[in-house]
Protein backbone atom coordinates (compact mmCIF):
# COMPACT_ATOMS: atom_id res chain seq x y z
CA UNK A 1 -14.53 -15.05 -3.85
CA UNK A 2 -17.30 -15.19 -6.01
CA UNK A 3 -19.07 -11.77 -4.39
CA UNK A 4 -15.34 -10.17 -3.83
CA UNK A 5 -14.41 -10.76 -7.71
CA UNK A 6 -16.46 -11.67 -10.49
CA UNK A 7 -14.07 -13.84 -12.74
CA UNK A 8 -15.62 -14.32 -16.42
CA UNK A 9 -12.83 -15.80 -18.41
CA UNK A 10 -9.05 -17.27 -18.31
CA UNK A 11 -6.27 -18.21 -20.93
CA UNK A 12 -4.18 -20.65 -19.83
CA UNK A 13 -1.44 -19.71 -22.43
CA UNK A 14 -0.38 -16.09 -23.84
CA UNK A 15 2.96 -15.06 -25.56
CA UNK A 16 1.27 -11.23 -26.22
CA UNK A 17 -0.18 -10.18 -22.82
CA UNK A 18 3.31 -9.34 -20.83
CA UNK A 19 5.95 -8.98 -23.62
CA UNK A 20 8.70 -11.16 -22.56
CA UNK A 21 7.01 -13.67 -21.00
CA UNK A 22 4.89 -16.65 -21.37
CA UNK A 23 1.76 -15.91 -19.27
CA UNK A 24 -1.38 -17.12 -18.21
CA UNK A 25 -4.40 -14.19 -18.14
CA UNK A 26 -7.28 -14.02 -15.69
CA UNK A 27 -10.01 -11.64 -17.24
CA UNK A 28 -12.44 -9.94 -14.38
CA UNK A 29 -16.04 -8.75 -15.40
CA UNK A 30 -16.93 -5.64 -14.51
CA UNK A 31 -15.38 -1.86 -15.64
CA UNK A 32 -16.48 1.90 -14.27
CA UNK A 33 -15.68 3.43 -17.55
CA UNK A 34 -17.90 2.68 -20.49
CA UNK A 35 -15.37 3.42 -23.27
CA UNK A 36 -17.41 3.26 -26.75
CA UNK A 37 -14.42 2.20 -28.62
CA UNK A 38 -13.89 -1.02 -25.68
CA UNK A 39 -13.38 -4.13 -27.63
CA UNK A 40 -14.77 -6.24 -24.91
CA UNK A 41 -18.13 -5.25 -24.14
CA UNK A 42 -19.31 -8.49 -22.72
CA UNK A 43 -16.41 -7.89 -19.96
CA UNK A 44 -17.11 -4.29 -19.52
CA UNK A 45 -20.94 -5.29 -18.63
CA UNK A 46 -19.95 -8.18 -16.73
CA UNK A 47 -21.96 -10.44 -18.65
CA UNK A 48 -22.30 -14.28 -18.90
CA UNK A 49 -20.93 -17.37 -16.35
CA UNK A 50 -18.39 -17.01 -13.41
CA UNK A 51 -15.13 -18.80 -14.25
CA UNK A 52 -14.20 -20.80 -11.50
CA UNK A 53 -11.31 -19.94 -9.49
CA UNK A 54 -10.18 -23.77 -8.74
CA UNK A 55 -9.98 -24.49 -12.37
CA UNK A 56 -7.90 -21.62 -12.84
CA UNK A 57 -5.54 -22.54 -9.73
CA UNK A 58 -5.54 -26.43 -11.43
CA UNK A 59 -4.80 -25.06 -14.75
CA UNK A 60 -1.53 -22.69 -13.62
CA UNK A 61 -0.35 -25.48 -10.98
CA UNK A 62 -0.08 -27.87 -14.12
CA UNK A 63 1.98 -25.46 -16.32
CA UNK A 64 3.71 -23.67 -13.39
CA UNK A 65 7.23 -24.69 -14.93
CA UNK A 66 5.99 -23.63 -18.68
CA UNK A 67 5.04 -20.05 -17.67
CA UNK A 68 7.07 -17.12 -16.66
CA UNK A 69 4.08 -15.38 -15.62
CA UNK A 70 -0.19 -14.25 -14.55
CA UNK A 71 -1.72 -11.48 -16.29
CA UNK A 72 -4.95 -10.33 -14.51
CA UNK A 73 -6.34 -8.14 -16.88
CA UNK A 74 -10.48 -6.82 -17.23
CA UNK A 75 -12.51 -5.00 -17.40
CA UNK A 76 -11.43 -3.27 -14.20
CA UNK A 77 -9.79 -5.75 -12.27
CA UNK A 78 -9.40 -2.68 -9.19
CA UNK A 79 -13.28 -2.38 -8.72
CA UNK A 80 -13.39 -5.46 -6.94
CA UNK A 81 -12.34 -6.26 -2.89
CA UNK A 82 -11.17 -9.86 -3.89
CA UNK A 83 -8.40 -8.40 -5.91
CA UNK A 84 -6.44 -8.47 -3.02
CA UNK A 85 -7.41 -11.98 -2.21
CA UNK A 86 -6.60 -13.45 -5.78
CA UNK A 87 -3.41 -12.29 -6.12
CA UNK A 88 -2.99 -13.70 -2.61
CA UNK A 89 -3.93 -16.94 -4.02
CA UNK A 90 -1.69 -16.93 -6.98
CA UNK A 91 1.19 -15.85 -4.88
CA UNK A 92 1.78 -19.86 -4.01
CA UNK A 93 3.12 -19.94 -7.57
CA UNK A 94 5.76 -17.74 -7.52
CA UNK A 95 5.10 -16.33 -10.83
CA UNK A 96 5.06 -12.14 -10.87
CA UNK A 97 1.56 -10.74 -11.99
CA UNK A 98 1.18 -8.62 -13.76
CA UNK A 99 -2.15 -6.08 -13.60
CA UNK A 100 -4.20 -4.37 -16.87
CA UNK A 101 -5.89 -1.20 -15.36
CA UNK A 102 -7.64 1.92 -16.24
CA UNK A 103 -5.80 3.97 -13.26
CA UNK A 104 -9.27 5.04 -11.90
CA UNK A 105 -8.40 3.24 -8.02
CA UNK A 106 -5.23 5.37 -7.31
CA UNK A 107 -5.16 4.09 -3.64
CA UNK A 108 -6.10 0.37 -4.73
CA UNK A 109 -3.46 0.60 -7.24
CA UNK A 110 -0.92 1.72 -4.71
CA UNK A 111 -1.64 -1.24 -2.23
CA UNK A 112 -1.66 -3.71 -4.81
CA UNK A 113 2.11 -1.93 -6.12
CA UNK A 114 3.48 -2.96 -2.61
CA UNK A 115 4.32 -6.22 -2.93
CA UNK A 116 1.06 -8.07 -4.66
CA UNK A 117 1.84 -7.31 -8.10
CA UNK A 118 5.33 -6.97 -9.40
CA UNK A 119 4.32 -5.00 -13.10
CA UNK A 120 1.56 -2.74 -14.01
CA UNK A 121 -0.11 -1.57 -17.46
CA UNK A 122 -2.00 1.41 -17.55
CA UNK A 123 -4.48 2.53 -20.57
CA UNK A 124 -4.43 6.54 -20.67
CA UNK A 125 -7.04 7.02 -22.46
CA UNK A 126 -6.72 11.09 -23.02
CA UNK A 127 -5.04 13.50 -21.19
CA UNK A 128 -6.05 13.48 -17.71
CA UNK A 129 -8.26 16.68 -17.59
CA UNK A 130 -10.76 15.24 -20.64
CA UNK A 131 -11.33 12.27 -18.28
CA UNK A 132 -15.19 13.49 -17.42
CA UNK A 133 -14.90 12.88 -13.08
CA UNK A 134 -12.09 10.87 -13.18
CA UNK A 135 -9.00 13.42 -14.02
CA UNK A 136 -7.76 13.69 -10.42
CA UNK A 137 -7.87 10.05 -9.85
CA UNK A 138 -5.75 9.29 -13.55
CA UNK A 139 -3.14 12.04 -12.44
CA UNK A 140 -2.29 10.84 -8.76
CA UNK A 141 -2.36 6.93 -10.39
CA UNK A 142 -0.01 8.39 -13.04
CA UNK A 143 1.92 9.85 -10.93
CA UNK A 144 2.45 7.46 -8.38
CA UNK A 145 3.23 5.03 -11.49
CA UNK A 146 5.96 7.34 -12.34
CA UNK A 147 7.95 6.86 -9.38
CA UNK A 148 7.13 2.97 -8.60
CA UNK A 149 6.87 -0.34 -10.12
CA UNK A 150 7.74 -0.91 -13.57
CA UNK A 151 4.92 0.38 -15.41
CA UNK A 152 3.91 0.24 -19.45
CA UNK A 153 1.60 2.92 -19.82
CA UNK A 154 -0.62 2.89 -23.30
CA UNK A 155 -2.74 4.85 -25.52
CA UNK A 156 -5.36 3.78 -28.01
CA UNK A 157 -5.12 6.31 -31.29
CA UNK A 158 -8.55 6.99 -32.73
CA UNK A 159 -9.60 9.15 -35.79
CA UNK A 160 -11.18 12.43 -34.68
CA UNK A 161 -10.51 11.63 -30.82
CA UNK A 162 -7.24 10.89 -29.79
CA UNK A 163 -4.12 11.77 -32.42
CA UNK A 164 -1.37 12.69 -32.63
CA UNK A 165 -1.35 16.44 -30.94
CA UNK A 166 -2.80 14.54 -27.74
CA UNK A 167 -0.86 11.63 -27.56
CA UNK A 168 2.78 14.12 -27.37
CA UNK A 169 1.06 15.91 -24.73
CA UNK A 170 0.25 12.51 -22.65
CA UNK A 171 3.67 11.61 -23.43
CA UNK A 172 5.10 14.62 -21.49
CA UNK A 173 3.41 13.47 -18.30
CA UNK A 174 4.57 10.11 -18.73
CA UNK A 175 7.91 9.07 -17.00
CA UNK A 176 7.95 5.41 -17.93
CA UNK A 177 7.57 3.22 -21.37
CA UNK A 178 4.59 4.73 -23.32
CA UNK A 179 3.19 2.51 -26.35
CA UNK A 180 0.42 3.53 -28.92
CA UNK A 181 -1.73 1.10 -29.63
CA UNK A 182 -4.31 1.75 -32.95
CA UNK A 183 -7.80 1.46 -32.84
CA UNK A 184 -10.02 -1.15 -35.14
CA UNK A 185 -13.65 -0.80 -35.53
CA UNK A 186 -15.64 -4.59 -34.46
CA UNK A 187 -17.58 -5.15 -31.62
CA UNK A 188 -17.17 -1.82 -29.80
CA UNK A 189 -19.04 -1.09 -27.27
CA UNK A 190 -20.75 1.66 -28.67
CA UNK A 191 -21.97 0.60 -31.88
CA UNK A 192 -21.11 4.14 -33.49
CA UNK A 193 -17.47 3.38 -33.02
CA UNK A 194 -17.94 0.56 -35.85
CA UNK A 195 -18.62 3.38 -38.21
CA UNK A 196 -14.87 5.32 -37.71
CA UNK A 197 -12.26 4.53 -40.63
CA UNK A 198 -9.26 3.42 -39.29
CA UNK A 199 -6.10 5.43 -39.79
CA UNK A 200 -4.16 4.39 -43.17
CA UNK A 201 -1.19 1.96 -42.86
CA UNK A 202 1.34 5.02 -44.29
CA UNK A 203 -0.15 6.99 -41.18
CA UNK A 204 0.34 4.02 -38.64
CA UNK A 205 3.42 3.42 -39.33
CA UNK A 206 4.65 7.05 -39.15
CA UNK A 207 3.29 7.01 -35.78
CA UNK A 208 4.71 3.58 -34.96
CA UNK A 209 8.14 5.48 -36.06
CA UNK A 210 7.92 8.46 -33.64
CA UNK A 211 5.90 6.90 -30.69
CA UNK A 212 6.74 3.33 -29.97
CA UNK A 213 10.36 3.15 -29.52
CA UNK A 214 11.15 3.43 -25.88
C-alpha cells in the first residue's frame, strides 16, 4: 500500500467533513494541481511521514458504531493506484465514503462512482476552459457527476480571480448542489496569495445569500 497510496495524515473524528454525518477523514499526500491559494501545502507536496494504514483500520474498527461515515480527502486522493485498494479495505466497515477530488481523473473517478464510494465532492476551481491542460478532463468529470452519484460540487471565491461573474457561469454547468466556499489568506501555497484582502463580511454574506442555498 505504501507505493500504491501515500497516506500522510488521519482524523479519527469530524462533524464538518460530510455534512450530516459523523466521519472519520483519511488525508493522501500528493496533488497534480499546484493551486497558490491551497491551504495545505505540506499535502499538496507530499511532504513528511507515511500514516500507517493499520492504525487507521484500528482506529475506525474501535468507533465503527460512533461514526456514520470515511472521508478520504487530499491532496489528490485519484493520483494514486491504491485508491482502489483502500476503499476496498474500508469496505469491511460498512460505513459509505465519501471522496474530496479535484475532477482531474475523469475515468478514475468513474470507477471509483460504481460501487467504491457512495458520495463525491468536487472543487471547481474556475470554469472549465481557464483550467491550463486540464479543461477537457474537469468537463467530462463534471459531467459524468451530473448524471451519477450524489455529488457536492464547490468553489473557492477569491478577490481578483474567481467572483462573482464566474462563479454564475460555473453554476450553469452544474446540475447538482453547488456551495461557495471563501478564501482566507495563511499558509497558501504560494506565498503571494497571503498578500490578497479577503472579501468584506457585507460582501460574503451577500454571496452566501444568492449562492449557497440549494
Amino acid at each position: 500500500m505504501a507505493e500504491e497510496m501515500s497516506i500522510k495524515g488521519f482524523l479519527p473524528t469530524s462533524f464538518i467533513d460530510w455534512p450530516g454525518k459523523i466521519a472519520a477523514v483519511i488525508f493522501i499526500g500528493g496533488c497534480n494541481f499546484r493551486c497558490g491559494y491551497c491551504h495545505n501545502p505540506e499535502l499538496v507536496r507530499n511532504e513528511g511521514d507515511e500514516y500507517p494504514l493499520d492504525v487507521i483500520i484500528q482506529s475506525i474498527e474501535r468507533r465503527k458504531d460512533f461514526l456514520t461515515g470515511i472521508v478520504i480527502t487530499g491532496g489528490e486522493p485519484t493520483i494514486w493506484e491504491g485508491i482502489y485498494d483502500l476503499c476496498d479495505n474500508l469496505h469491511s466497515f460498512r460505513l459509505p465514503i465519501k471522496l474530496d477530488t479535484n475532477g482531474s481523473n475523469p475515468p478514475v473517478l468513474a470507477r471509483l462512482s460504481e460501487g467504491y464510494v457512495a458520495s463525491v465532492a468536487m472543487d471547481v476551481k474556475c470554469l472549465p476552459e481557464y483550467y491550463p491542460i486540464w479543461h477537457s478532463c474537469i468537463t467530462r468529470s463534471i459531467n459524468m457527476l451530473n448524471k451519477s452519484i450524489p455529488v457536492q460540487f464547490r468553489t473557492t471565491a477569491i478577490p481578483g480571480l474567481v467572483e462573482e461573474p464566474e462563479i454564475r457561469e460555473i453554476r450553469k454547468l452544474l446540475k447538482k448542489p453547488h456551495t461557495v466556499q471563501f478564501f482566507s489568506p495563511g499558509n497558501c501555497l504560494d506565498p503571494e496569495f497571503n498578500k490578497i484582502t479577503p472579501f468584506t463580511p457585507e460582501r460574503v454574506d451577500a454571496m452566501r445569500r444568492e449562492f449557497n442555498n440549494d
